[in-house]
Every structure is written in structure tokens, then in C-alpha cells.
C-alpha atoms as a PDB file:
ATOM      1  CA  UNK A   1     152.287 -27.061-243.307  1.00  0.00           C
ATOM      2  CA  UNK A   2     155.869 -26.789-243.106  1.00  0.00           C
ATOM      3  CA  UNK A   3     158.383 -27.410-240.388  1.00  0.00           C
ATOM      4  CA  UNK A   4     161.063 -25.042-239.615  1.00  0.00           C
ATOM      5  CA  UNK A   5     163.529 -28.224-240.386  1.00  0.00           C
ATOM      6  CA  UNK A   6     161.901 -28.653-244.124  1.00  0.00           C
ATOM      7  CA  UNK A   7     161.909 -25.242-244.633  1.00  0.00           C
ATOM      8  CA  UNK A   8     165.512 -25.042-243.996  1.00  0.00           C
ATOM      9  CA  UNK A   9     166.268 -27.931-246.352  1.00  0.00           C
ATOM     10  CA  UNK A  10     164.307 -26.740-248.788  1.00  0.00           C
ATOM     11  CA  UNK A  11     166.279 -23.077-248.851  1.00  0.00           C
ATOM     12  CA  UNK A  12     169.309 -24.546-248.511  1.00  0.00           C
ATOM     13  CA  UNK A  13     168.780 -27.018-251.889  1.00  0.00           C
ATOM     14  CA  UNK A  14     167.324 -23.952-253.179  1.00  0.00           C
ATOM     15  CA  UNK A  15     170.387 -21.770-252.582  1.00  0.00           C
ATOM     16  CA  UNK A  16     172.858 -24.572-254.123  1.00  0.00           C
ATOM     17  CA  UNK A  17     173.961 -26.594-250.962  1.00  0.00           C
ATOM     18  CA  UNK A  18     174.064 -30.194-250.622  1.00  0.00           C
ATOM     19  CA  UNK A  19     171.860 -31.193-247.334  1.00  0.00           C
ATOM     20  CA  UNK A  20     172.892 -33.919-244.644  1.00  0.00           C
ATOM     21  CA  UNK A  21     170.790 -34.208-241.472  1.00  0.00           C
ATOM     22  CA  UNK A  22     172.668 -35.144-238.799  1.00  0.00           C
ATOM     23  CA  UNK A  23     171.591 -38.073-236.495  1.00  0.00           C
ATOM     24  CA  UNK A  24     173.669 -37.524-233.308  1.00  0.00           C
ATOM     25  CA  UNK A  25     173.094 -35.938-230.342  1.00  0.00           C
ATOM     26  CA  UNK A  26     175.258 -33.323-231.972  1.00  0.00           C
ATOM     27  CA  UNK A  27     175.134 -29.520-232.031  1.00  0.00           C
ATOM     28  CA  UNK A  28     173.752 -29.342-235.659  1.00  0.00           C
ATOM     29  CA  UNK A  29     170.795 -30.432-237.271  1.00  0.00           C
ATOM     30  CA  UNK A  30     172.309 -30.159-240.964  1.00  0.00           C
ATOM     31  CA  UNK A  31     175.288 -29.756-242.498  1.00  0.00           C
ATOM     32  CA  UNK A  32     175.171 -28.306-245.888  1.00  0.00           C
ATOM     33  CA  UNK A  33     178.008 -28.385-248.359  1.00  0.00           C
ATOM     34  CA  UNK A  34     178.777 -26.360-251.488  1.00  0.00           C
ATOM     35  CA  UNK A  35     182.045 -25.561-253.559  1.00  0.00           C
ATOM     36  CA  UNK A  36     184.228 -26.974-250.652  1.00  0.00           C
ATOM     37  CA  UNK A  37     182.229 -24.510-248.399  1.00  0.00           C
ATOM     38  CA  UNK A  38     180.704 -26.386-245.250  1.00  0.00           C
ATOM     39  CA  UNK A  39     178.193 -25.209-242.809  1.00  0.00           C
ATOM     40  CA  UNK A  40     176.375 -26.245-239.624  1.00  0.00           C
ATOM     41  CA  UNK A  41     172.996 -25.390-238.635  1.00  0.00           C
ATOM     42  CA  UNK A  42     171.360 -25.890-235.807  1.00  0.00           C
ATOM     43  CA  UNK A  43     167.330 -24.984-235.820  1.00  0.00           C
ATOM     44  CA  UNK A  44     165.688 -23.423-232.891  1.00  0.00           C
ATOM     45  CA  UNK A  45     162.433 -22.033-232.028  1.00  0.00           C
ATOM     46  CA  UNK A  46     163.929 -18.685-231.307  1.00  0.00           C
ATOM     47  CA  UNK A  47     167.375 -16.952-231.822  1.00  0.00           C
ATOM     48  CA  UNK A  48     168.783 -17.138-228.089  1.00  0.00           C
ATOM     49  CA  UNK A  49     171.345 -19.039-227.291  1.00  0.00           C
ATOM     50  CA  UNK A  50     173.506 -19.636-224.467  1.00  0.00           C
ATOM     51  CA  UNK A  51     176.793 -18.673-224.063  1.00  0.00           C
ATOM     52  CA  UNK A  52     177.770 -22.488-223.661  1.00  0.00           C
ATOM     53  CA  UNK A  53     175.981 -23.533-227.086  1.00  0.00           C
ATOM     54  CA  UNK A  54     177.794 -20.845-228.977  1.00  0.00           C
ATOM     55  CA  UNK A  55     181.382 -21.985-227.568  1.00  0.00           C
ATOM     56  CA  UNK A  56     180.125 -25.287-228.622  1.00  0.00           C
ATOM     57  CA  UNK A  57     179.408 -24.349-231.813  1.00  0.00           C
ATOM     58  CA  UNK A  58     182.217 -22.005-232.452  1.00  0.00           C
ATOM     59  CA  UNK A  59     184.264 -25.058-231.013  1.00  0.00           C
ATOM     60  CA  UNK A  60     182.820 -26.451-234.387  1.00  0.00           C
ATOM     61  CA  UNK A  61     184.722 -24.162-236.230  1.00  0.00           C
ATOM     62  CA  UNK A  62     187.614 -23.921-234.582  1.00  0.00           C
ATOM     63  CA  UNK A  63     188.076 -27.867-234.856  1.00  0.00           C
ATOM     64  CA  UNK A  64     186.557 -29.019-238.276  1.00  0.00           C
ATOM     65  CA  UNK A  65     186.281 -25.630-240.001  1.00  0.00           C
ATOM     66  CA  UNK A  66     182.271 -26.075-239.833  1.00  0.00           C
ATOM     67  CA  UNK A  67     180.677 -22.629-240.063  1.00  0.00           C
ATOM     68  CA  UNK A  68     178.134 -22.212-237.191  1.00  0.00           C
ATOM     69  CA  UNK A  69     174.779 -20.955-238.391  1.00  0.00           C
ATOM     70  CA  UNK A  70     170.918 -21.302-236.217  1.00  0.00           C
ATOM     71  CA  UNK A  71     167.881 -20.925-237.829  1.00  0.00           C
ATOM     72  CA  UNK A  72     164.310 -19.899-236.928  1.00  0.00           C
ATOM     73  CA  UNK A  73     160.849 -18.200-237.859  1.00  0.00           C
ATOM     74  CA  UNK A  74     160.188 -14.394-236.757  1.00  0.00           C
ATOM     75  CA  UNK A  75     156.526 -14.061-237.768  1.00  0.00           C
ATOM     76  CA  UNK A  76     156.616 -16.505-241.118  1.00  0.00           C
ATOM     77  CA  UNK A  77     159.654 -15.839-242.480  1.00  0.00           C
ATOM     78  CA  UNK A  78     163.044 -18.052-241.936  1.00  0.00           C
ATOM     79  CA  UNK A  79     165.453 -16.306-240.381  1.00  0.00           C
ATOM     80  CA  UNK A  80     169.534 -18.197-240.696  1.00  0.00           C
ATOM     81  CA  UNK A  81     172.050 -16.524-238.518  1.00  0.00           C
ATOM     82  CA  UNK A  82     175.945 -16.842-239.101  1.00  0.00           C
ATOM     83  CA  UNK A  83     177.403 -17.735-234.797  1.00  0.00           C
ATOM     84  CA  UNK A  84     180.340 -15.334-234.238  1.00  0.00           C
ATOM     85  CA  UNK A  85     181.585 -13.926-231.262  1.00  0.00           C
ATOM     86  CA  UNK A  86     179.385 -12.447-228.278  1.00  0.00           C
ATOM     87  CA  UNK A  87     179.570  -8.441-228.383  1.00  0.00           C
ATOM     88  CA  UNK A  88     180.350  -7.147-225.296  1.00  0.00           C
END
């Protein structure tokens, strides 16, 4: 069986983007790469997230141009989520 981390990896590669896991204690898991496009993804078991973890990762952004994305399963199927802004 699959983990939610190969799973991402393997859509990623499938979907054209070269895959780095990240080894620090760092707010990503993986950064993926394509065309000069890079992104950041950070794998959870659910899509919450605290408002301190998305200035973090919109920090990301801000700094290094990293687009902020988390992933995780509802039911079976992968779920990746671009991090903007909270609504109000």
C-alpha cells in the first residue's frame, strides 16, 4: 500500500515536475520543479492548518518565491491544495 508521501511523488513525476524531498525540519516535505516553476508541499493527514503554518508557508513565498501547496487523502483520493490567504 501506498503512503500519502509516495503518492504525492508519484503524481507529481506523473504531472511533469522534478521531485526533491526535503530533509530539514523545514515546512515542506517536497519541492517540485518544472519550467522554472517551483513549488512546496507539505503532506498532512488532513487539510487544517493553523494560522501560524500558513504565515510560515506563505513566508515561503514571499521570501524564495516557493509556491505553498499541502496535500492529503479525503476517502482514497489525493487531494493538493494551493496556501493563499485566510478568507475572512
Amino acid at each position: 500500500m501506498e503512503t500519502l508521501e509516495q503518492k504525492v511523488i508519484k503524481k507529481l513525476e506523473e504531472d511533469g515536475f522534478f521531485v526533491v524531498r526535503v530533509e530539514s525540519k523545514g515546512p515542506f516535505n517536497f519541492l517540485a520543479v518544472r519550467r522554472g516553476l517551483v513549488c512546496g508541499i507539505q503532506c498532512r493527514e488532513s487539510r487544517n492548518i493553523s494560522f501560524e503554518e500558513r504565515e510560515q508557508l506563505l513566508d515561503m513565498e514571499t521570501k524564495y518565491g516557493i509556491i505553498p501547496f499541502i496535500a492529503y487523502l479525503a476517502g482514497k483520493s489525493l487531494v493538493t491544495e494551493r496556501i493563499g490567504l485566510k478568507e475572512d
